[in-house]
N, C-alpha and C. Protein backbone atom coordinates (compact mmCIF):
# COMPACT_ATOMS: atom_id res chain seq x y z
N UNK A 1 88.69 -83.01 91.82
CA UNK A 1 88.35 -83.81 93.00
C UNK A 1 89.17 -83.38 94.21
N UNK A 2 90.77 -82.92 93.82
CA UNK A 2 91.05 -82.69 94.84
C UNK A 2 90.72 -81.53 95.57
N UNK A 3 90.10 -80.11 94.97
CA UNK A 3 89.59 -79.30 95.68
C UNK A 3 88.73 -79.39 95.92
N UNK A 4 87.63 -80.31 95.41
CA UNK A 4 86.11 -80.57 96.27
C UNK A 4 86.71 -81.31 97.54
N UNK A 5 87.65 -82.37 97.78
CA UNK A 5 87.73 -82.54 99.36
C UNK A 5 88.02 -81.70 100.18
N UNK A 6 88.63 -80.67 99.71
CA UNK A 6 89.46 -79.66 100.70
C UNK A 6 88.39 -78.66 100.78
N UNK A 7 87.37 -78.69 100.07
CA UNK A 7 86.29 -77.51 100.21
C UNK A 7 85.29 -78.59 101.05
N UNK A 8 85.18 -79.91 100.60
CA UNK A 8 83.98 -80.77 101.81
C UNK A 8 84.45 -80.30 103.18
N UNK A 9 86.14 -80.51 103.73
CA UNK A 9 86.67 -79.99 104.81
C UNK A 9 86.18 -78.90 105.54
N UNK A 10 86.53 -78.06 104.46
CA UNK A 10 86.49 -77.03 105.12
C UNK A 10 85.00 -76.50 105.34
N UNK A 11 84.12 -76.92 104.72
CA UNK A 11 82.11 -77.09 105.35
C UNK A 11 82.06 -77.84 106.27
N UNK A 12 82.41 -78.87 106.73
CA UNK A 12 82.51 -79.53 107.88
C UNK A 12 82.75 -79.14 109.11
N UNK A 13 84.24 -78.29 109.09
CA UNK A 13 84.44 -77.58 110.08
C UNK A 13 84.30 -76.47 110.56
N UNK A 14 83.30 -75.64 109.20
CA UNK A 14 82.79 -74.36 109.65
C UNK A 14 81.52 -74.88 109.68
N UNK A 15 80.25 -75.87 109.03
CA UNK A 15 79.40 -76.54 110.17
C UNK A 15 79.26 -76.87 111.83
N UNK A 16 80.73 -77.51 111.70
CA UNK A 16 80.87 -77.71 113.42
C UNK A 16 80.90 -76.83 114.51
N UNK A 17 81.75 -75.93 114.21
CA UNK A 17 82.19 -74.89 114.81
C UNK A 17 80.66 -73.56 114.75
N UNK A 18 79.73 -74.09 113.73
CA UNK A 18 78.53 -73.17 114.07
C UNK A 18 77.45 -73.75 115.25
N UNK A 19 77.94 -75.25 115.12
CA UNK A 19 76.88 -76.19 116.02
C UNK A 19 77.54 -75.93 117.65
N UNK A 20 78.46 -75.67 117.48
CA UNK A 20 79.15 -75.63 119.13
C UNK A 20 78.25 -73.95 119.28
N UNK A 21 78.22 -73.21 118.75
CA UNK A 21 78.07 -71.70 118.59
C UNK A 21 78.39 -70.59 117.70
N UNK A 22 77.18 -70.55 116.90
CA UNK A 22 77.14 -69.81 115.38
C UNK A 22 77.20 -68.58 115.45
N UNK A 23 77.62 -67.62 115.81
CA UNK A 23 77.65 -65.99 115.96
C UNK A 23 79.17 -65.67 115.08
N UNK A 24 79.98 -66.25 115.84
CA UNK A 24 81.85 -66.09 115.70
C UNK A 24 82.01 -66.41 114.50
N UNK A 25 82.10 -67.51 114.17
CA UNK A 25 82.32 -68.35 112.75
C UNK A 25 81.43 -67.81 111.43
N UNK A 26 80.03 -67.64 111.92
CA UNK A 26 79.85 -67.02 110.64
C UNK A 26 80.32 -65.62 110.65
N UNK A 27 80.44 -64.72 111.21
CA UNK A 27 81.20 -63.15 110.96
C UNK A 27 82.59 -63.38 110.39
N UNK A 28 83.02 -64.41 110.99
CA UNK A 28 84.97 -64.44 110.51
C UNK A 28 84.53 -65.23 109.24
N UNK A 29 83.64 -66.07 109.01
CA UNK A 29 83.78 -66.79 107.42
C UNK A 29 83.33 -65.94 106.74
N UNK A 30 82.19 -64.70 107.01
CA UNK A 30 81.96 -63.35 105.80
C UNK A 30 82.91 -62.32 105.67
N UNK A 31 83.61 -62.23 106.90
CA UNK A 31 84.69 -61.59 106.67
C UNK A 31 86.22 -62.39 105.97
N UNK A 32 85.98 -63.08 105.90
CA UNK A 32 87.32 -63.88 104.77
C UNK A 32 86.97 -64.00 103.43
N UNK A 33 85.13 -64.27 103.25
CA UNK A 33 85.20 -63.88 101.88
C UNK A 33 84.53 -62.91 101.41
N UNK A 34 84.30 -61.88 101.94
CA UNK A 34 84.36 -60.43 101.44
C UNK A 34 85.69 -60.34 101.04
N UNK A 35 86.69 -60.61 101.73
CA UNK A 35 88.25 -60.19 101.32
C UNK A 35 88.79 -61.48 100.33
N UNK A 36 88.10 -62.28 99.99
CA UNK A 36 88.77 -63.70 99.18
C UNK A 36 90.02 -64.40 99.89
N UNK A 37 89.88 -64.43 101.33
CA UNK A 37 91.18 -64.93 101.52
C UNK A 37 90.82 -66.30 102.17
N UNK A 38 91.81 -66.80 101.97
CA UNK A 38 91.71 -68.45 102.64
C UNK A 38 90.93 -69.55 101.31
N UNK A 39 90.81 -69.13 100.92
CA UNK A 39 89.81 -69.59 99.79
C UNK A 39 88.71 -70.09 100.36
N UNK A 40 88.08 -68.94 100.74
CA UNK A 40 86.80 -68.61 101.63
C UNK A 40 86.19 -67.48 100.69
N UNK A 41 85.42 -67.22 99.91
CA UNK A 41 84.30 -66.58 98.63
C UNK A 41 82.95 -67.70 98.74
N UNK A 42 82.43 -66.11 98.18
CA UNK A 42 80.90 -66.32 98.18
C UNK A 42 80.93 -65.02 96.75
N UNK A 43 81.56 -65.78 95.31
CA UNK A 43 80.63 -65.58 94.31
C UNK A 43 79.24 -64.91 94.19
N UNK A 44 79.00 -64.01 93.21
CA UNK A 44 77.74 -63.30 93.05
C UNK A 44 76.89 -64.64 92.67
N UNK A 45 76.10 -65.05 93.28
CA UNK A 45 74.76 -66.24 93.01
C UNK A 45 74.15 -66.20 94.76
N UNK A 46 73.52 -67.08 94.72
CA UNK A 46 72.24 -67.19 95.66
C UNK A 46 73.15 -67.27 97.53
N UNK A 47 74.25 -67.56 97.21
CA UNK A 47 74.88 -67.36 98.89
C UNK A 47 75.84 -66.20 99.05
N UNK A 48 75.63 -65.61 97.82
CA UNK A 48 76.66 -64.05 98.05
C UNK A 48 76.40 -63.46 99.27
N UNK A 49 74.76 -63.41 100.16
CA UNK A 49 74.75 -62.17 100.67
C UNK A 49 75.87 -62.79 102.19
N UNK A 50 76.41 -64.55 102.29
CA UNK A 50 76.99 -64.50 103.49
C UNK A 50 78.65 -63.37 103.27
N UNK A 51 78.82 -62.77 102.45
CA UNK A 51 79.65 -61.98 102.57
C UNK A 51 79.60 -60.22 102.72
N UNK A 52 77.86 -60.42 102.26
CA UNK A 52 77.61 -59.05 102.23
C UNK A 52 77.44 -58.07 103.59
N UNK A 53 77.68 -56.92 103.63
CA UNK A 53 78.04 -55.88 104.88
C UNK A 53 76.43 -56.15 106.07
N UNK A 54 75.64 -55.98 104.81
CA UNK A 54 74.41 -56.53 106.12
C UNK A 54 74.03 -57.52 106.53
N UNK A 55 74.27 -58.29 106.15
CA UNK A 55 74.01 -59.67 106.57
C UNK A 55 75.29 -59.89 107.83
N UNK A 56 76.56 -59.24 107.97
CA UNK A 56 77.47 -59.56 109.17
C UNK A 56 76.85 -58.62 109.73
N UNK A 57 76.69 -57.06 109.68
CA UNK A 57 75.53 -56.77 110.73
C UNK A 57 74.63 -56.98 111.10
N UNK A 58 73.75 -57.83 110.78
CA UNK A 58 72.57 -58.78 111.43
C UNK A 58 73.19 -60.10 112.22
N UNK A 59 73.85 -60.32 111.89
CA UNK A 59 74.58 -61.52 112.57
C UNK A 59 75.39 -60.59 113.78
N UNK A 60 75.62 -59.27 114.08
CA UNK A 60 76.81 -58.79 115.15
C UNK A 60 75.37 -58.36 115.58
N UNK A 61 74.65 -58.18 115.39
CA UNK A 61 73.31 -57.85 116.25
C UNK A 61 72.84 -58.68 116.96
N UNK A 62 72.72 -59.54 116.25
CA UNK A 62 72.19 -60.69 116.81
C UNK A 62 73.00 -61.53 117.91
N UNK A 63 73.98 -61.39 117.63
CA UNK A 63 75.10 -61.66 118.88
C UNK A 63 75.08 -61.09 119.95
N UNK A 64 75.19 -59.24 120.07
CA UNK A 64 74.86 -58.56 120.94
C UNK A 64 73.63 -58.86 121.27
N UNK A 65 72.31 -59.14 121.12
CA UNK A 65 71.02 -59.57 121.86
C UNK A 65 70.96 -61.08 122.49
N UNK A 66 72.13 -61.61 122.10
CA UNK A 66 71.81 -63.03 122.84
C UNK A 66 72.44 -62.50 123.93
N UNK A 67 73.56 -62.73 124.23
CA UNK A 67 74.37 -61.97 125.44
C UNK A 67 73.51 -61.31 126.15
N UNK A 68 72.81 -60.28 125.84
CA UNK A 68 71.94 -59.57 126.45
C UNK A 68 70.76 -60.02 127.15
N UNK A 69 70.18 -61.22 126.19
CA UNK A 69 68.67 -61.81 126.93
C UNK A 69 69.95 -62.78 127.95
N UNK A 70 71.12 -63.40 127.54
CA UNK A 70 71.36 -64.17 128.85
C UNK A 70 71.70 -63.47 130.04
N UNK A 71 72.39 -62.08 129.72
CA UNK A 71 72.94 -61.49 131.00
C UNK A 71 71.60 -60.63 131.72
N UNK A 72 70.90 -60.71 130.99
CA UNK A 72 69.59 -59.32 131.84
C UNK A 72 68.52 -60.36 131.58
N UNK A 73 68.05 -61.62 131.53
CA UNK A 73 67.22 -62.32 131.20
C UNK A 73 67.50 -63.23 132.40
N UNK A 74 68.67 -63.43 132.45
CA UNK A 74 68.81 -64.98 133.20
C UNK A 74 68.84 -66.39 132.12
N UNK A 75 68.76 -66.61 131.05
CA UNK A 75 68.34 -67.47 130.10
C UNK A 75 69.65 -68.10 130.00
N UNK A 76 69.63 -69.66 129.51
CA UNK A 76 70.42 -70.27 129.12
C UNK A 76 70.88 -70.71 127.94
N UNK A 77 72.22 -70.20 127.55
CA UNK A 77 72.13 -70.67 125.82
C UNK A 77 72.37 -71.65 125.31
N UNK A 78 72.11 -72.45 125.71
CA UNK A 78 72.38 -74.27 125.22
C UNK A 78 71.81 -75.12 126.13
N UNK A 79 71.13 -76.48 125.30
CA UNK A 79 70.32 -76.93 126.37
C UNK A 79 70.73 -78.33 125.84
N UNK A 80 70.79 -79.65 126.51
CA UNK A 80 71.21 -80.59 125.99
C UNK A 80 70.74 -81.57 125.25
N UNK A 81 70.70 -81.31 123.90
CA UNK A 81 69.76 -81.94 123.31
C UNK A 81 69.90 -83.88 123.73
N UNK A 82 70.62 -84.33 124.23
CA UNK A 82 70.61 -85.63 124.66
C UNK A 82 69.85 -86.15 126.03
N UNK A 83 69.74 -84.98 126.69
CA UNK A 83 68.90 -84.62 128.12
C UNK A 83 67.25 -85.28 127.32
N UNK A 84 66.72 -85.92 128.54
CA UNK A 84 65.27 -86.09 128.58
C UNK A 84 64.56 -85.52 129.32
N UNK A 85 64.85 -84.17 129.61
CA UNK A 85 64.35 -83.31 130.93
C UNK A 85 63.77 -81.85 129.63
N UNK A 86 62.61 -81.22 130.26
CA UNK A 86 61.90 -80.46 129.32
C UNK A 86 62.67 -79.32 129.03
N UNK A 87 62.56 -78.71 127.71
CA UNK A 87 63.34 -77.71 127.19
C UNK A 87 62.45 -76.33 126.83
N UNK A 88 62.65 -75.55 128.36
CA UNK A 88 61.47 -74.86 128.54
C UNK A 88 62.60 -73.38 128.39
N UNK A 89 63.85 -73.04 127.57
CA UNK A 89 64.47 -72.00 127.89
C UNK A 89 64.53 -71.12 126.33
N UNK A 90 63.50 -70.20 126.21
CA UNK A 90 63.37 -70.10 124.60
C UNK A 90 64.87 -69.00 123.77
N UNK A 91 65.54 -68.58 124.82
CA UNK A 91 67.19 -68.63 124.02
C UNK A 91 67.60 -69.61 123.59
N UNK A 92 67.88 -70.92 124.52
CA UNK A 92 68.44 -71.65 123.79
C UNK A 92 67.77 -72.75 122.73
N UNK A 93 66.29 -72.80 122.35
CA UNK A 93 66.05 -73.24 121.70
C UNK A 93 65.83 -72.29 120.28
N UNK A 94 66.23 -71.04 120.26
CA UNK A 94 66.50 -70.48 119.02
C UNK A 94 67.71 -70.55 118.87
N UNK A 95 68.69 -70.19 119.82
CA UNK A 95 69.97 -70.72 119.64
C UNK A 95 70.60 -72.17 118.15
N UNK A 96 69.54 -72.63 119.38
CA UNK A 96 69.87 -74.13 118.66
C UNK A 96 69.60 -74.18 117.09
N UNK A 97 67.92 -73.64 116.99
CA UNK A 97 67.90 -73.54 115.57
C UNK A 97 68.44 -72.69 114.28
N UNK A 98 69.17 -71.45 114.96
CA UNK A 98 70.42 -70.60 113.99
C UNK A 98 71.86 -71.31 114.05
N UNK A 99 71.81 -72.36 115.17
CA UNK A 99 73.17 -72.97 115.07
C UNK A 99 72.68 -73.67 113.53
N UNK A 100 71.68 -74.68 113.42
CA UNK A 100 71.51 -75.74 112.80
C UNK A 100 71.37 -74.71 111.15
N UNK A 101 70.91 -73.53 111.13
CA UNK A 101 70.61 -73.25 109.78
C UNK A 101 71.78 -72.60 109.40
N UNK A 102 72.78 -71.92 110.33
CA UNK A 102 74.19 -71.18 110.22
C UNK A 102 75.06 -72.79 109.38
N UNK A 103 75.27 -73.28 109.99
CA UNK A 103 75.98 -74.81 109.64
C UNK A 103 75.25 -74.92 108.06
N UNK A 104 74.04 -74.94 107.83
CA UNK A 104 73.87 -75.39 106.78
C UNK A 104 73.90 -74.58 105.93
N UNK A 105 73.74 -73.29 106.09
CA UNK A 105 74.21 -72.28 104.98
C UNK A 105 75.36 -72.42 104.50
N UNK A 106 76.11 -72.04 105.35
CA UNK A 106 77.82 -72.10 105.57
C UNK A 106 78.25 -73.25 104.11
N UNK A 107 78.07 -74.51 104.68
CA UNK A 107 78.52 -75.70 103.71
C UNK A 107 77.74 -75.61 102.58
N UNK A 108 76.92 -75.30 102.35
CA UNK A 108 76.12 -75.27 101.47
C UNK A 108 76.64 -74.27 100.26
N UNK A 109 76.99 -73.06 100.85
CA UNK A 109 77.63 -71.68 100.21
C UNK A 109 78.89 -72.31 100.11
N UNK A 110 79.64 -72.88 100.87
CA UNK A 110 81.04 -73.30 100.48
C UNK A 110 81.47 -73.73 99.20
N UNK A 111 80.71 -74.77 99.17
CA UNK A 111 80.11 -75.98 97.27
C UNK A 111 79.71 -74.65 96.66
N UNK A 112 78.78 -74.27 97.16
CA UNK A 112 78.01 -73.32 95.69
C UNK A 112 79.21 -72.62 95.38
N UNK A 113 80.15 -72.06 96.32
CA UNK A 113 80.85 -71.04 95.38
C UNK A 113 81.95 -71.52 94.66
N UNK A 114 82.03 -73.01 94.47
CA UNK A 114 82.83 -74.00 93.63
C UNK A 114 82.32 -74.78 92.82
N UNK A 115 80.92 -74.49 92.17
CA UNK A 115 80.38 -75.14 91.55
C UNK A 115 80.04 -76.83 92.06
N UNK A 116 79.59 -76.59 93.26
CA UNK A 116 79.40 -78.22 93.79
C UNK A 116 78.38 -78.09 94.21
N UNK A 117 77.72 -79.24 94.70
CA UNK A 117 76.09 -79.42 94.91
C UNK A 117 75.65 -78.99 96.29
N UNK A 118 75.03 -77.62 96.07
CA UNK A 118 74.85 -77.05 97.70
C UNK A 118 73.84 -77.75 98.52
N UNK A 119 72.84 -78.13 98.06
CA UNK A 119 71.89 -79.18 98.20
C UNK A 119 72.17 -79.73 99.67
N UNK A 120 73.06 -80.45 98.94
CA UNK A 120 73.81 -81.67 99.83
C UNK A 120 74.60 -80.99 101.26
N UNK A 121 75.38 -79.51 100.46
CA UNK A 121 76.26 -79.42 101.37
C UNK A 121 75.26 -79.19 102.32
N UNK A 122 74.30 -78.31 102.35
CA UNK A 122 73.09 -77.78 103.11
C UNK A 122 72.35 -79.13 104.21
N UNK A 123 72.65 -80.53 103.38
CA UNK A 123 71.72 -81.42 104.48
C UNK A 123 73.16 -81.97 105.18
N UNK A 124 74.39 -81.91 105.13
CA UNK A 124 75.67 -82.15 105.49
C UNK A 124 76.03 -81.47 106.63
N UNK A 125 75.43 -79.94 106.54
CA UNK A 125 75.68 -78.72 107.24
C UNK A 125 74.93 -79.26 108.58
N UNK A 126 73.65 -79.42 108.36
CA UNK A 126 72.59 -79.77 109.03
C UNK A 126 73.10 -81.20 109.82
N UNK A 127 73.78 -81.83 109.34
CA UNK A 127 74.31 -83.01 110.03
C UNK A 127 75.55 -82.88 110.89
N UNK A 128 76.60 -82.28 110.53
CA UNK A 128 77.67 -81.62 111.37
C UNK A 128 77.10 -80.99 112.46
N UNK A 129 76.34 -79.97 112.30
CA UNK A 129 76.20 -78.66 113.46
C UNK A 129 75.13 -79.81 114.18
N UNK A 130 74.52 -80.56 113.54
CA UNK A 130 73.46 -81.49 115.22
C UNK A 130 74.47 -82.36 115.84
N UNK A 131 75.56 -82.89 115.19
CA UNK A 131 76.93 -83.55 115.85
C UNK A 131 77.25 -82.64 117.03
N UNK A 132 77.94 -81.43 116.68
CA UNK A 132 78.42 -80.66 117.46
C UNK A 132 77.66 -80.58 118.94
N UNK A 133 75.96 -80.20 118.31
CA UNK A 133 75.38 -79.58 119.52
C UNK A 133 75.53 -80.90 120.45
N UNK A 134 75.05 -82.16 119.89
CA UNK A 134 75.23 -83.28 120.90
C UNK A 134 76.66 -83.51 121.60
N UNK A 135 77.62 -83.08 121.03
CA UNK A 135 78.40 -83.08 121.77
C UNK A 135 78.81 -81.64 123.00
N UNK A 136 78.82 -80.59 122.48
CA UNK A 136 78.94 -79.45 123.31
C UNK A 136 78.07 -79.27 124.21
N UNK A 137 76.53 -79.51 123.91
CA UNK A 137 75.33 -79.47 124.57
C UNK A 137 75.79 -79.93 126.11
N UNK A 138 75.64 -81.35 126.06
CA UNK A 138 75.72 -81.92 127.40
C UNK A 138 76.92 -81.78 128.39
N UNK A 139 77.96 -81.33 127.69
CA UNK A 139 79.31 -80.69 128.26
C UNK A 139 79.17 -79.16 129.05
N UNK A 140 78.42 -78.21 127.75
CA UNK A 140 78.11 -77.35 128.90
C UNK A 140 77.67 -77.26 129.52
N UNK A 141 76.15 -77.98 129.69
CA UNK A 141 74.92 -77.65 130.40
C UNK A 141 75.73 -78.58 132.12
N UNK A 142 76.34 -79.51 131.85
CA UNK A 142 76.45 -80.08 133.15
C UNK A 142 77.85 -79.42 133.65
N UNK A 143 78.51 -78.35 132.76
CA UNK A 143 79.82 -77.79 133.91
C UNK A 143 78.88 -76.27 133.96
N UNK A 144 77.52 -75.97 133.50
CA UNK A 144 77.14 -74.89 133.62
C UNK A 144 76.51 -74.97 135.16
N UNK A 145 75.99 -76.35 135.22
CA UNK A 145 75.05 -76.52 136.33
C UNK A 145 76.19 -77.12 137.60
N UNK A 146 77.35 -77.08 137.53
CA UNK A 146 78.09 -77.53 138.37
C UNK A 146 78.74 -76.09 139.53
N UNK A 147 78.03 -75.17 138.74
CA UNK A 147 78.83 -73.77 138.55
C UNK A 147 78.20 -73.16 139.96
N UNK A 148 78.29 -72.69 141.09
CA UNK A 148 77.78 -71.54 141.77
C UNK A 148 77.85 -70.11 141.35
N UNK A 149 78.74 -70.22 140.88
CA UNK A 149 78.89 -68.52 140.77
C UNK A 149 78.59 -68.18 139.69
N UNK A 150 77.38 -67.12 139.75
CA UNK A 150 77.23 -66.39 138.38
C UNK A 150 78.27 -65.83 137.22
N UNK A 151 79.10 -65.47 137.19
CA UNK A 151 80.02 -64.63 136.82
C UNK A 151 80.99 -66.06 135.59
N UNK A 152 81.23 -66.88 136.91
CA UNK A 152 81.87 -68.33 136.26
C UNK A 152 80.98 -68.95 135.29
N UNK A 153 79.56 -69.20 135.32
CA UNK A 153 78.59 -69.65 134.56
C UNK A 153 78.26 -69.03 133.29
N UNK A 154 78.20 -67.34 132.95
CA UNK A 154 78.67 -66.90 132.35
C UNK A 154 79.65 -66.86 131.51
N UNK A 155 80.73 -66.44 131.99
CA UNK A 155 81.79 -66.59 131.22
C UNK A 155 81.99 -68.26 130.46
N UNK A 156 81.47 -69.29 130.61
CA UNK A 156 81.27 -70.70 130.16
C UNK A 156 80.89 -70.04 128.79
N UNK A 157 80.08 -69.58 128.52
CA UNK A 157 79.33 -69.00 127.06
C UNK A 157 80.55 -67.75 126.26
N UNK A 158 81.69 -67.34 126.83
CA UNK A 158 82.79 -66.78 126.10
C UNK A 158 83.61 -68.07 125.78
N UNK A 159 83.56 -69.10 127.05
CA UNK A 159 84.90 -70.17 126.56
C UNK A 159 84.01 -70.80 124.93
N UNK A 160 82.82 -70.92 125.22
CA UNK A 160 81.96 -71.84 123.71
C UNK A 160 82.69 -70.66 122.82
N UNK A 161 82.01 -69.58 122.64
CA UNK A 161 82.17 -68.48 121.52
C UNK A 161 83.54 -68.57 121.05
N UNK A 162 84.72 -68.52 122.23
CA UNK A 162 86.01 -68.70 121.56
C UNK A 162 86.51 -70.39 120.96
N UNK A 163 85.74 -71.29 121.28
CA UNK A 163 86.01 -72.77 121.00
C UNK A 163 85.69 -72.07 119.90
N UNK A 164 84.13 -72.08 119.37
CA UNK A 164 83.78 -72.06 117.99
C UNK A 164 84.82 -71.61 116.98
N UNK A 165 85.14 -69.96 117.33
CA UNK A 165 85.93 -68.92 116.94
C UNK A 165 87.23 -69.59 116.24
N UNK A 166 88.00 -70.72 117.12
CA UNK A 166 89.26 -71.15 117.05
C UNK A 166 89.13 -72.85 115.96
N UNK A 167 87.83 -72.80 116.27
CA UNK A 167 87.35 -73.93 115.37
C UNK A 167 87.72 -73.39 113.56
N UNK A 168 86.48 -72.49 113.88
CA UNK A 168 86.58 -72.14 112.11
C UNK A 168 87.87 -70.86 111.86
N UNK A 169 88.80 -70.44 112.64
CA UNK A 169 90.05 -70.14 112.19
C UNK A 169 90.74 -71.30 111.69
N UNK A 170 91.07 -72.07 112.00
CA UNK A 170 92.28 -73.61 111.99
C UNK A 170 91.15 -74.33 110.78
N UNK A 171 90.31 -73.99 110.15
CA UNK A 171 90.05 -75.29 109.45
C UNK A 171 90.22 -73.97 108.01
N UNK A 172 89.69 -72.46 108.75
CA UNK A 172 90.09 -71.35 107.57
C UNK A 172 91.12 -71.96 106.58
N UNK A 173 92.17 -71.85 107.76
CA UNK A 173 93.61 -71.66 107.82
C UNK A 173 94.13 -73.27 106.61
N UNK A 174 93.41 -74.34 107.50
CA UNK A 174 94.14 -75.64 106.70
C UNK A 174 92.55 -76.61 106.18
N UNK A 175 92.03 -76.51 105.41
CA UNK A 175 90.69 -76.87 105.25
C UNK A 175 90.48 -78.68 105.74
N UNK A 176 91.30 -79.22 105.09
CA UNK A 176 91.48 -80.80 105.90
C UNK A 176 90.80 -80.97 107.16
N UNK A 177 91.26 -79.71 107.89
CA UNK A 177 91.43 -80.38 109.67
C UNK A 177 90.03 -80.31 110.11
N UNK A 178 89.10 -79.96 109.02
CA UNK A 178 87.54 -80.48 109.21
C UNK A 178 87.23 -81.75 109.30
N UNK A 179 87.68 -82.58 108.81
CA UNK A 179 87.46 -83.85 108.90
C UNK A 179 88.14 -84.36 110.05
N UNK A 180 89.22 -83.82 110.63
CA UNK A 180 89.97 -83.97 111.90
C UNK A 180 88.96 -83.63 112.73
N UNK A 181 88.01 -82.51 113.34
CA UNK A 181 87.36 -81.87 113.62
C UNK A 181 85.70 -83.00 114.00
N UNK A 182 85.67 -83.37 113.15
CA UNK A 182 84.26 -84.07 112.93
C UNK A 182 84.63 -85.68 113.39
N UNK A 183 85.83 -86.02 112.86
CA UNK A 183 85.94 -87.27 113.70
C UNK A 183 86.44 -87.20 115.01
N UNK A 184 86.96 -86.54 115.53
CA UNK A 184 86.66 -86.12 117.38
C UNK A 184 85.15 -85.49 117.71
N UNK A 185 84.90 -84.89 117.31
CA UNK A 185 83.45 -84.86 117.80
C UNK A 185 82.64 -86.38 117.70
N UNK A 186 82.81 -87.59 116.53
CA UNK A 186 81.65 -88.23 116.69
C UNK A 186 82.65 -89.29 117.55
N UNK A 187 84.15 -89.79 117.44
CA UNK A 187 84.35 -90.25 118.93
C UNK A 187 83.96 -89.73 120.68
N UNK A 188 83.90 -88.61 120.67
CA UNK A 188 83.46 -88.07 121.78
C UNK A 188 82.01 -88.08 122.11
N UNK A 189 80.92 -88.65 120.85
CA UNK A 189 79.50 -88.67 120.94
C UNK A 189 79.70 -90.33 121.52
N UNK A 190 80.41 -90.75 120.63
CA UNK A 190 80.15 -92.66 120.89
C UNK A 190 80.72 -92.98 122.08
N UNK A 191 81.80 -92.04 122.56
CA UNK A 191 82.34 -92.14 124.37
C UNK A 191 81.08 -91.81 125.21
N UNK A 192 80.37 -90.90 124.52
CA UNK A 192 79.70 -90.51 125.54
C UNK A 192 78.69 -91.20 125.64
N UNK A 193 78.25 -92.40 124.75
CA UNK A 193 76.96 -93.09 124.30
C UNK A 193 77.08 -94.34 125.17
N UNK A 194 78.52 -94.76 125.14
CA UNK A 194 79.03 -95.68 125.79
C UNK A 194 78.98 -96.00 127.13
N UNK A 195 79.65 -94.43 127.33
CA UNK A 195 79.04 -94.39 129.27
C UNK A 195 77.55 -94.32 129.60
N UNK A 196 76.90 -93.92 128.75
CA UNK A 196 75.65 -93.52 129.16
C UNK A 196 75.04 -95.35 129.28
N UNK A 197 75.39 -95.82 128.37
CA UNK A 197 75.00 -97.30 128.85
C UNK A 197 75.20 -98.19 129.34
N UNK A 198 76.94 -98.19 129.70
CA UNK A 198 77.44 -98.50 130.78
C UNK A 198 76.31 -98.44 132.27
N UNK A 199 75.97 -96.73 132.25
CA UNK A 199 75.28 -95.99 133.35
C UNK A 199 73.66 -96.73 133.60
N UNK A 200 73.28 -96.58 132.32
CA UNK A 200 71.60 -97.61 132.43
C UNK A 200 72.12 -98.94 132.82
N UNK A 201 72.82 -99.81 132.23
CA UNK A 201 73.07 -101.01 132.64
C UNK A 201 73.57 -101.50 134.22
N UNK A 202 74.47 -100.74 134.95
CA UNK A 202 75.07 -100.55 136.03
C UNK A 202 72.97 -100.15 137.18
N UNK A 203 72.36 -99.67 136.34
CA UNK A 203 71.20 -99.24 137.22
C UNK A 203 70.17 -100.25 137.14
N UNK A 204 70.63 -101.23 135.74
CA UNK A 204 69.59 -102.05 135.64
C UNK A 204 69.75 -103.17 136.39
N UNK A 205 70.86 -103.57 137.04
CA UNK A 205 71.28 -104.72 137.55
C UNK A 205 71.15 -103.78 138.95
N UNK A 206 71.25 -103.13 139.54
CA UNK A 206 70.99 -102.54 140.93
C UNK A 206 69.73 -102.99 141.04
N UNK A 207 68.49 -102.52 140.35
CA UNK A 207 67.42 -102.77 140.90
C UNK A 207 66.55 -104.45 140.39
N UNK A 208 67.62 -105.13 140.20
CA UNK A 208 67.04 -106.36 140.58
C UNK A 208 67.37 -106.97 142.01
């Protein structure tokens, strides 16, 4: 029991850290268990290939082409999923959906390679990384849109990549601090749920 919590941890916070932005985290979690370190493995069974050589080169590919459709595209890579305004930017709505299946691999492979129920970790994964995006989502998109300068707006999408990056190092490193990790993200969802109704309420009494 006690290493299934420290392995729930540590899916949690490499879930999260894929929902903020999945490129970083999954290359550094195949590269820790290709090498077995951190007690980060992926066992020969059905999630081996997140350690295998092609599968991190499809993932460093795939990194290099997002960058690319945003810098020679114009495209935006995150869109706020809490926004009620149309989500017409098709980077970031694939974005969104390799964040959500990166997260659930991830936890999912974590359990499997400890004999625990990947199943679960997989709809867990799926629940972390949509935490994340609701929280990162609306953070970037409104200091993205606050932004004049191209260059500054940009670089917003290195500060995510290195959040993520520094996310799933520190939970590598101490698997616990996933659950540290996940309960600041869902205080920072319910702060933000809070103001938001604060904000309707404050508008609903204006227009009487």
């Amino acid at each position: 029991m006690h290493g299934l919590v420290f392995y729930i941890g540590l899916g949690c916070g490499l879930a999260l850290a894929c929902g903020m932005r999945p490129f970083l985290p999954v290359l550094l979690t195949g590269a820790l268990g290709s090498a077995k370190a951190l007690g980060v493995s992926f066992p020969a069974g059905s999630y081996h290939f997140l350690a295998a050589g092609w599968w991190l080169l499809a993932v460093a590919v795939a990194f290099v082409a997002a960058w690319a459709a945003q810098l020679l595209l114009g495209l935006a890579p995150v869109y706020d999923p809490v926004s009620r305004t149309p989500r017409r930017d098709p980077l970031a709505a694939a974005l969104t959906g390799l964040a959500l299946g990166a997260g659930a691999l991830l936890f999912a492979g974590t359990l499997a390679a400890h004999g625990d129920a990947p199943l679960a970790g997989a709809v867990a994964g799926l629940l972390v990384a949509g935490l994340a995006q609701r929280v990162a989502g609306p953070l970037f998109v409104g200091a993205r849109g606050r932004l004049q300068d191209g260059g500054a707006r940009q670089a917003l999408t290195l500060y995510l990549d290195s959040a993520a990056l520094i996310v799933a190092a520190l939970v590598a490193l101490l698997h616990p601090l996933g659950y540290v990790a996940v309960a600041g993200a869902l205080w920072l969802a319910f702060r933000r749920r809070a103001r938001s109704d604060q904000k309707y309420a404050g508008l609903r009494v204006l227009r009487r």
